[in-house]
PDB file of N, CA and C in Angstrom:
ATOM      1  N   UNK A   1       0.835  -1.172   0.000  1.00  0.00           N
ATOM      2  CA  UNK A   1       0.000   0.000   0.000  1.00  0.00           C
ATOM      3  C   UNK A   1       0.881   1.238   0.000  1.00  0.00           C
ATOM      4  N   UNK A   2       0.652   2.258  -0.749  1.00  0.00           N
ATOM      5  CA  UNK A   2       0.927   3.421  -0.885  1.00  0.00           C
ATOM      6  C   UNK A   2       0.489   4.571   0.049  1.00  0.00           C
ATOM      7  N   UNK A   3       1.452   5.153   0.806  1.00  0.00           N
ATOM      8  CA  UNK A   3       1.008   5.990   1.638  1.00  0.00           C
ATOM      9  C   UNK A   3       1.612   7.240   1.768  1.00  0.00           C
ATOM     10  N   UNK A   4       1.231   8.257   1.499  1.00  0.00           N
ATOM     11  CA  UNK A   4       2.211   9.358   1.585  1.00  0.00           C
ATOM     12  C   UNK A   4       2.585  10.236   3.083  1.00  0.00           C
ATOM     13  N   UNK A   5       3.833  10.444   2.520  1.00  0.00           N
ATOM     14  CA  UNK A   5       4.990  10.509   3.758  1.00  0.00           C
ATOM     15  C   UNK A   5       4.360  11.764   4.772  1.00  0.00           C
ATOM     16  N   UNK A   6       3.475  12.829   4.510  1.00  0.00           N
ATOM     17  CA  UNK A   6       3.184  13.633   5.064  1.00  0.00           C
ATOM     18  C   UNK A   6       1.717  12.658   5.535  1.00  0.00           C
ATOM     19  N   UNK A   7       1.351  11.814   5.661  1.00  0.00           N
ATOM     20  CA  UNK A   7       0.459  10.981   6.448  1.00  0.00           C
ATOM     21  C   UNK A   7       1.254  10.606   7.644  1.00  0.00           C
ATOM     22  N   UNK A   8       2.460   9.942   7.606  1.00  0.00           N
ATOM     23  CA  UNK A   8       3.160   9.261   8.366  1.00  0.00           C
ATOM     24  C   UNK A   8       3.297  10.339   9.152  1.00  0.00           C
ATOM     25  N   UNK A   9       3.977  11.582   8.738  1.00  0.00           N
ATOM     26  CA  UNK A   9       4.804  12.379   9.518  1.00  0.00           C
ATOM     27  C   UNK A   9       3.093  13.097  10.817  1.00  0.00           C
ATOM     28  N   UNK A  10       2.336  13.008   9.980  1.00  0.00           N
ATOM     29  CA  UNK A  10       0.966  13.755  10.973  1.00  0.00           C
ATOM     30  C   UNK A  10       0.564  13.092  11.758  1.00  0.00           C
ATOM     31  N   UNK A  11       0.421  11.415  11.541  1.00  0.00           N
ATOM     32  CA  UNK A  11       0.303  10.436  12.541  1.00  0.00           C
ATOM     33  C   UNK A  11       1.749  10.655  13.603  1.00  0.00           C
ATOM     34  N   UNK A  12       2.432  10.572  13.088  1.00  0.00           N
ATOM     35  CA  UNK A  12       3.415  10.780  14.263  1.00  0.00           C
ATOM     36  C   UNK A  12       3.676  11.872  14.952  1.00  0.00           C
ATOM     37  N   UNK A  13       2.843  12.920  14.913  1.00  0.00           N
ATOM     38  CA  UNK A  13       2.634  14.312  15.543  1.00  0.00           C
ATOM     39  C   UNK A  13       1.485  14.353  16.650  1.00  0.00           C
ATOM     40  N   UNK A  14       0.939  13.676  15.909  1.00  0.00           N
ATOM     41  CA  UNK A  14      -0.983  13.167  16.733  1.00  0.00           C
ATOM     42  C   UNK A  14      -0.630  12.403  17.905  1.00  0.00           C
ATOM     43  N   UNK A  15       0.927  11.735  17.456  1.00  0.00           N
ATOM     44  CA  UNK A  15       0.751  10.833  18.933  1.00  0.00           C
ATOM     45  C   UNK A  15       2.021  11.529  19.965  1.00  0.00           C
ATOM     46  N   UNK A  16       2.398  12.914  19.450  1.00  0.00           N
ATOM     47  CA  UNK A  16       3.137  13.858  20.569  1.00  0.00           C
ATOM     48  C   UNK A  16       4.309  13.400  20.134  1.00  0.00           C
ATOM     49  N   UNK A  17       4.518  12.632  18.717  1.00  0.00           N
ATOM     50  CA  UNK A  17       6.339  12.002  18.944  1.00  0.00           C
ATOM     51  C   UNK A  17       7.103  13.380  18.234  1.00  0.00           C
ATOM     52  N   UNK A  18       7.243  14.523  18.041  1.00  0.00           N
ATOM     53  CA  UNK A  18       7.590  15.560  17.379  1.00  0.00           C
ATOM     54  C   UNK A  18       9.317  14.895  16.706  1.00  0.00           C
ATOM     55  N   UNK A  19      10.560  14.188  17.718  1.00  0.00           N
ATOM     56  CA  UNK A  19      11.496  14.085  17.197  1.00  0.00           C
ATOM     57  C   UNK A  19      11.377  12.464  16.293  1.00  0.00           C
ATOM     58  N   UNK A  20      10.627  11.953  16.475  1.00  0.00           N
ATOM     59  CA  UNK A  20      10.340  10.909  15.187  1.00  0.00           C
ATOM     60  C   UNK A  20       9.485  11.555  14.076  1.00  0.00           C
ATOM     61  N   UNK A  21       8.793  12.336  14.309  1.00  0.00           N
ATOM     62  CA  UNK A  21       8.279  13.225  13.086  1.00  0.00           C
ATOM     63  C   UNK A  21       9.418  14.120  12.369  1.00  0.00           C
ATOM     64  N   UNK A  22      10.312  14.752  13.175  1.00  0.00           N
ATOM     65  CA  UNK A  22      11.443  15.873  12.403  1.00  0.00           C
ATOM     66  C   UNK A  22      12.392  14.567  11.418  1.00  0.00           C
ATOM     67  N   UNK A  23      12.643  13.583  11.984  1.00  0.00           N
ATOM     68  CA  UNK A  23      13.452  12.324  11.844  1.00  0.00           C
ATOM     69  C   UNK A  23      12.805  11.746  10.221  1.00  0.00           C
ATOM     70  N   UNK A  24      11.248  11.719  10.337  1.00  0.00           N
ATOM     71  CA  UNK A  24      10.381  10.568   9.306  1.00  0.00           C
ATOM     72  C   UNK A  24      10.928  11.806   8.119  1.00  0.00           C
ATOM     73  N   UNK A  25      10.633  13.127   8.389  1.00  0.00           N
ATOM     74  CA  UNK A  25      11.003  14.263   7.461  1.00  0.00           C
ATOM     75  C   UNK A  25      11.818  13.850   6.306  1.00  0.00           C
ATOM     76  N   UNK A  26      12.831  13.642   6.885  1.00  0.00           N
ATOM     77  CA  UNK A  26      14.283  13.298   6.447  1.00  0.00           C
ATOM     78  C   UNK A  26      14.663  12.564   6.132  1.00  0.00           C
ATOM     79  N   UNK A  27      14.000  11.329   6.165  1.00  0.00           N
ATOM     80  CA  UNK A  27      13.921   9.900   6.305  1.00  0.00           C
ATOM     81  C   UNK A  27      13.507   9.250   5.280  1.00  0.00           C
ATOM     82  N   UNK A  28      12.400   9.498   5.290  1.00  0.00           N
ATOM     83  CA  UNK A  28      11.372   8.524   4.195  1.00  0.00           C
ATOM     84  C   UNK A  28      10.883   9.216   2.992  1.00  0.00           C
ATOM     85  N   UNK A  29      10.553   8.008   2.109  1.00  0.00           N
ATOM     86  CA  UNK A  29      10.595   8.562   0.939  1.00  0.00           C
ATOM     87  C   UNK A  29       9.194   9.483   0.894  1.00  0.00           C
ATOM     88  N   UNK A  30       8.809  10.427  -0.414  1.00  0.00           N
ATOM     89  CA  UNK A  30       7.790  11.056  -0.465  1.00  0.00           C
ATOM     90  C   UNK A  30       6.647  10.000  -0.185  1.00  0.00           C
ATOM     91  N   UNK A  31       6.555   8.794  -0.910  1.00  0.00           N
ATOM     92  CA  UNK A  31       5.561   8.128  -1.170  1.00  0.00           C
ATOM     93  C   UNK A  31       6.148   6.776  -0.516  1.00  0.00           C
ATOM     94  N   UNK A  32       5.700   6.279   1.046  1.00  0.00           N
ATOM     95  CA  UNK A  32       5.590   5.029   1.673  1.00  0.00           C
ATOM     96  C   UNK A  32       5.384   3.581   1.112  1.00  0.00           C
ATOM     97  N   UNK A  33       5.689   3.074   0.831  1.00  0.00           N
ATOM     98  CA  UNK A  33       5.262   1.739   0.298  1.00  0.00           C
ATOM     99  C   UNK A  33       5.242   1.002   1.879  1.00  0.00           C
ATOM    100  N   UNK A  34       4.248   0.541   2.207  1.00  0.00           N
ATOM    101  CA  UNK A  34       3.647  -0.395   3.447  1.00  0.00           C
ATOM    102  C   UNK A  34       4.817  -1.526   3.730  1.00  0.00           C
ATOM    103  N   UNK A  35       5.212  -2.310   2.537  1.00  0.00           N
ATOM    104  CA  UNK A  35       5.597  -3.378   2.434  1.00  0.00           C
ATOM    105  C   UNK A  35       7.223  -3.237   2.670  1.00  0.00           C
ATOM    106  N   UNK A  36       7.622  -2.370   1.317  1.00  0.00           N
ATOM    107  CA  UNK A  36       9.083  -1.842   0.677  1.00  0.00           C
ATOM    108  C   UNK A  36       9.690  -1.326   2.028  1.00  0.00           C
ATOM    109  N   UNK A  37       8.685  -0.386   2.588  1.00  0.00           N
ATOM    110  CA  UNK A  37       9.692   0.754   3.735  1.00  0.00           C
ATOM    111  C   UNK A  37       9.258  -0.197   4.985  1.00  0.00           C
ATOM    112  N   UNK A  38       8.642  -1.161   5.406  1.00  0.00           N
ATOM    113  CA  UNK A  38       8.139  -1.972   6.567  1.00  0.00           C
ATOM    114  C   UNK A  38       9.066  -1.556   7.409  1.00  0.00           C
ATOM    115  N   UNK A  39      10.383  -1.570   7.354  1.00  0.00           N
ATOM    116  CA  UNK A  39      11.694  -1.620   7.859  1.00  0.00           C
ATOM    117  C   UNK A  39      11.765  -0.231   8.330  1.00  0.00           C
ATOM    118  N   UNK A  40      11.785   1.128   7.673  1.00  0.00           N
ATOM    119  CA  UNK A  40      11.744   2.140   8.249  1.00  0.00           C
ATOM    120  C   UNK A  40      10.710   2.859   8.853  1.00  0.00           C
ATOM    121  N   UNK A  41       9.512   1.997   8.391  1.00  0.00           N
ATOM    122  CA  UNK A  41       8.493   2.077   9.118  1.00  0.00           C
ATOM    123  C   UNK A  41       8.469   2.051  10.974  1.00  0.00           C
ATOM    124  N   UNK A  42       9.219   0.891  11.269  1.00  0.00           N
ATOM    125  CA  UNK A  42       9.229   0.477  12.338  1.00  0.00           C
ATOM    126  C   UNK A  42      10.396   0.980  12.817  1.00  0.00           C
ATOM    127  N   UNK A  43      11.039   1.698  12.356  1.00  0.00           N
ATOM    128  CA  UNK A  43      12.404   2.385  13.402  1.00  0.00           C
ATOM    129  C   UNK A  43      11.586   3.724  13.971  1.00  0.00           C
ATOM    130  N   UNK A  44      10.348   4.275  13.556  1.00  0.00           N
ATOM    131  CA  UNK A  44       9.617   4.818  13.734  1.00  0.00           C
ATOM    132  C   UNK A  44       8.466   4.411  14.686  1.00  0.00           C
ATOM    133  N   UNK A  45       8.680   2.907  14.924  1.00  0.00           N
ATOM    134  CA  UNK A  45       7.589   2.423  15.909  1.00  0.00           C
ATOM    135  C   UNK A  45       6.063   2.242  14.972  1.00  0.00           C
ATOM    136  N   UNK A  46       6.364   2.145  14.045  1.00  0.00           N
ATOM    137  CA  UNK A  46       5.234   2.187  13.311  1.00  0.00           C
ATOM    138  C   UNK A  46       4.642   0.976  12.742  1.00  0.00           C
ATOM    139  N   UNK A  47       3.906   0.162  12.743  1.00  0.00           N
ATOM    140  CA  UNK A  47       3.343  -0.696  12.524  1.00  0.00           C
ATOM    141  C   UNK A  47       2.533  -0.416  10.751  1.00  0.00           C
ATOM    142  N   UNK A  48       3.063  -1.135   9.904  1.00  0.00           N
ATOM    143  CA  UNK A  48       2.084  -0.782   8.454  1.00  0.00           C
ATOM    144  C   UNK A  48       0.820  -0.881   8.682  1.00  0.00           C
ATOM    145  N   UNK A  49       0.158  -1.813   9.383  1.00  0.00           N
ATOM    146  CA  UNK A  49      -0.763  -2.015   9.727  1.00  0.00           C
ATOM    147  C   UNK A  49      -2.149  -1.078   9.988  1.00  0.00           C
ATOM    148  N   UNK A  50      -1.061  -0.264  11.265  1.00  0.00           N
ATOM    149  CA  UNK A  50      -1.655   1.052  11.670  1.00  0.00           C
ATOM    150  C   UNK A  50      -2.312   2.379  10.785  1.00  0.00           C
ATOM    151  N   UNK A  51      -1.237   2.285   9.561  1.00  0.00           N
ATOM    152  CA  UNK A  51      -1.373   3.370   8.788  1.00  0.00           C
ATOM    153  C   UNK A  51      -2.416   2.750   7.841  1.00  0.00           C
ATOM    154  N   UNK A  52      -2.545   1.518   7.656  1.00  0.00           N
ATOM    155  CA  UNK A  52      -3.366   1.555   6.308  1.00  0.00           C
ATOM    156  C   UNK A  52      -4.676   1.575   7.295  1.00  0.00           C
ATOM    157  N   UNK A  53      -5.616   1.119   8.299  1.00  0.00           N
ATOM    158  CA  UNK A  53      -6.099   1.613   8.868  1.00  0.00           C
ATOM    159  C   UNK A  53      -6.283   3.394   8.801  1.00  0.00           C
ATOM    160  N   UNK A  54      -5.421   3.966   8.693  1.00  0.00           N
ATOM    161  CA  UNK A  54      -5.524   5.288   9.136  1.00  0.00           C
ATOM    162  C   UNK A  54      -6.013   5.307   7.703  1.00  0.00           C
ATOM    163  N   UNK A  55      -5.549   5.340   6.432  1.00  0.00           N
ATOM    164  CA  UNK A  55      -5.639   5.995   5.408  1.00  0.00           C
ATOM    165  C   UNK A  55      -6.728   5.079   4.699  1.00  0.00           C
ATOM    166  N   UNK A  56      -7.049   3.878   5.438  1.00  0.00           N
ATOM    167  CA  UNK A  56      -8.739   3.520   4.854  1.00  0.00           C
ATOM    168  C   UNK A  56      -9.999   3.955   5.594  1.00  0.00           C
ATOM    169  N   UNK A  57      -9.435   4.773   6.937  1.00  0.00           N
ATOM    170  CA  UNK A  57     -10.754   5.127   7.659  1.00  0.00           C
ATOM    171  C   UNK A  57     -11.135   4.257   8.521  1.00  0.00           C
ATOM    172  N   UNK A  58     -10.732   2.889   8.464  1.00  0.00           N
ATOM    173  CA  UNK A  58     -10.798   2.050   9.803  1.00  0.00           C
ATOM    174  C   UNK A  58     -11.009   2.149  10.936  1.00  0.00           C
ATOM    175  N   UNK A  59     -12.201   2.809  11.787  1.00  0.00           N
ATOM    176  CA  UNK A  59     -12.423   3.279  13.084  1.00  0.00           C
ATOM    177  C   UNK A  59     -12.025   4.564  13.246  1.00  0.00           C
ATOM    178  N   UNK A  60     -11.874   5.642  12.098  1.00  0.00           N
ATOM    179  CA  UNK A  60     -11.244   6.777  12.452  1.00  0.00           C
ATOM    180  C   UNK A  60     -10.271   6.945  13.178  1.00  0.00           C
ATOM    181  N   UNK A  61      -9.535   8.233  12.817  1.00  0.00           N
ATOM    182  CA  UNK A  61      -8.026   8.697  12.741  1.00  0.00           C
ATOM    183  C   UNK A  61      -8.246   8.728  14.549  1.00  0.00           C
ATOM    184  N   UNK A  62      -9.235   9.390  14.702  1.00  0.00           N
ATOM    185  CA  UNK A  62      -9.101  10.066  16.496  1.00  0.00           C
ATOM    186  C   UNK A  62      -9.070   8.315  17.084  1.00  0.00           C
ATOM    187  N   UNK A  63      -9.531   7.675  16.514  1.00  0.00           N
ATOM    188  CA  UNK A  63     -10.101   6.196  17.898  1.00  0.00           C
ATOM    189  C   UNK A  63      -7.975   5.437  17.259  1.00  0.00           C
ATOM    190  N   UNK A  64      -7.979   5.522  15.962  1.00  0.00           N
ATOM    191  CA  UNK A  64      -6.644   4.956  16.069  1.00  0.00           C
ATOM    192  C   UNK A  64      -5.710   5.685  16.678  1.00  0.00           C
ATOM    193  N   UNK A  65      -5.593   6.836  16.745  1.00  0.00           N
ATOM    194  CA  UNK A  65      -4.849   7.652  17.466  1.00  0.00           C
ATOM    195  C   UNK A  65      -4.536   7.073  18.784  1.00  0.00           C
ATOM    196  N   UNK A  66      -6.020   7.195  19.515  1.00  0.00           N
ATOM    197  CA  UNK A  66      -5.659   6.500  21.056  1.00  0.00           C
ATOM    198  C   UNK A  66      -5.000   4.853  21.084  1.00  0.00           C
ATOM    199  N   UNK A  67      -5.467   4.254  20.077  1.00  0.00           N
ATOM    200  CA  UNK A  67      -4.956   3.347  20.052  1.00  0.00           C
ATOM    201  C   UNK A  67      -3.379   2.924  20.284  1.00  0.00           C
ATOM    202  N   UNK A  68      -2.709   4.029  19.467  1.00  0.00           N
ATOM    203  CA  UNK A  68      -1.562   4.178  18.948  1.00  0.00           C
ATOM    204  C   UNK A  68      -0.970   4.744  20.062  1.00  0.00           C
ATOM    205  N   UNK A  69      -1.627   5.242  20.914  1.00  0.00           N
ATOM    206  CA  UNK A  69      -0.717   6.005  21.982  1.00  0.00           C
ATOM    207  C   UNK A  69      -0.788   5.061  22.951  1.00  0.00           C
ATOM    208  N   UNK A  70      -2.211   4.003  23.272  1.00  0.00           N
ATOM    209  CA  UNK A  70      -1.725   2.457  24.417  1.00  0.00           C
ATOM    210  C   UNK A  70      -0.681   2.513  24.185  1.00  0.00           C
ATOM    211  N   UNK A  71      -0.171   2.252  22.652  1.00  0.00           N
ATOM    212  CA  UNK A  71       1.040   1.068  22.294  1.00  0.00           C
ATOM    213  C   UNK A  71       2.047   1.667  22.838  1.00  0.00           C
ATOM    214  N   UNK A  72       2.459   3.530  22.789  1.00  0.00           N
ATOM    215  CA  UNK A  72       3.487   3.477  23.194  1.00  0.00           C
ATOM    216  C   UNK A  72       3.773   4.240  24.490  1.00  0.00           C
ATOM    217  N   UNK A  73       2.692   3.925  25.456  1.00  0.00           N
ATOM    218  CA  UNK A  73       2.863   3.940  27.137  1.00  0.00           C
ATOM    219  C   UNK A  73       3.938   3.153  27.590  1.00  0.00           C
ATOM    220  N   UNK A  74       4.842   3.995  28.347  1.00  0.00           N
ATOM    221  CA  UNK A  74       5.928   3.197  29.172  1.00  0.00           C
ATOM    222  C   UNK A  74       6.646   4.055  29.170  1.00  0.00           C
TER     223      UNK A  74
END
């Protein structure tokens, strides 16, 4: 799945991570591939999973949001 990089970078703002967002900036390509970037996906803590959810509407952005922030309590 195709996801563009200013998706990633807003999800990762939504969940308060600002220096993995300045980081994804710089990082990743314009256009995400789910599969291709899996790998830099997850140095980001990011699950592909999560995003295609986000960008199919899957329970809405606000309910995955909280979701996304369980995951990274600690």
């Amino acid at each position: 799945m195709q996801i563009d990089k200013d998706t990633v970078i807003q999800f990762l703002k939504n969940l308060g991570r600002q220096d993995e967002a300045t980081r994804a900036q710089s990082e990743l390509p314009d256009s995400v591939d789910s599969d291709r970037d899996a790998g830099l996906l997850g140095k980001f803590g990011i699950d592909p999973g999560m995003l295609s959810q986000l960008t199919s509407g899957g329970g809405g952005a606000g309910g995955l949001v909280d979701k996304a922030k369980d995951m990274f309590k600690g």
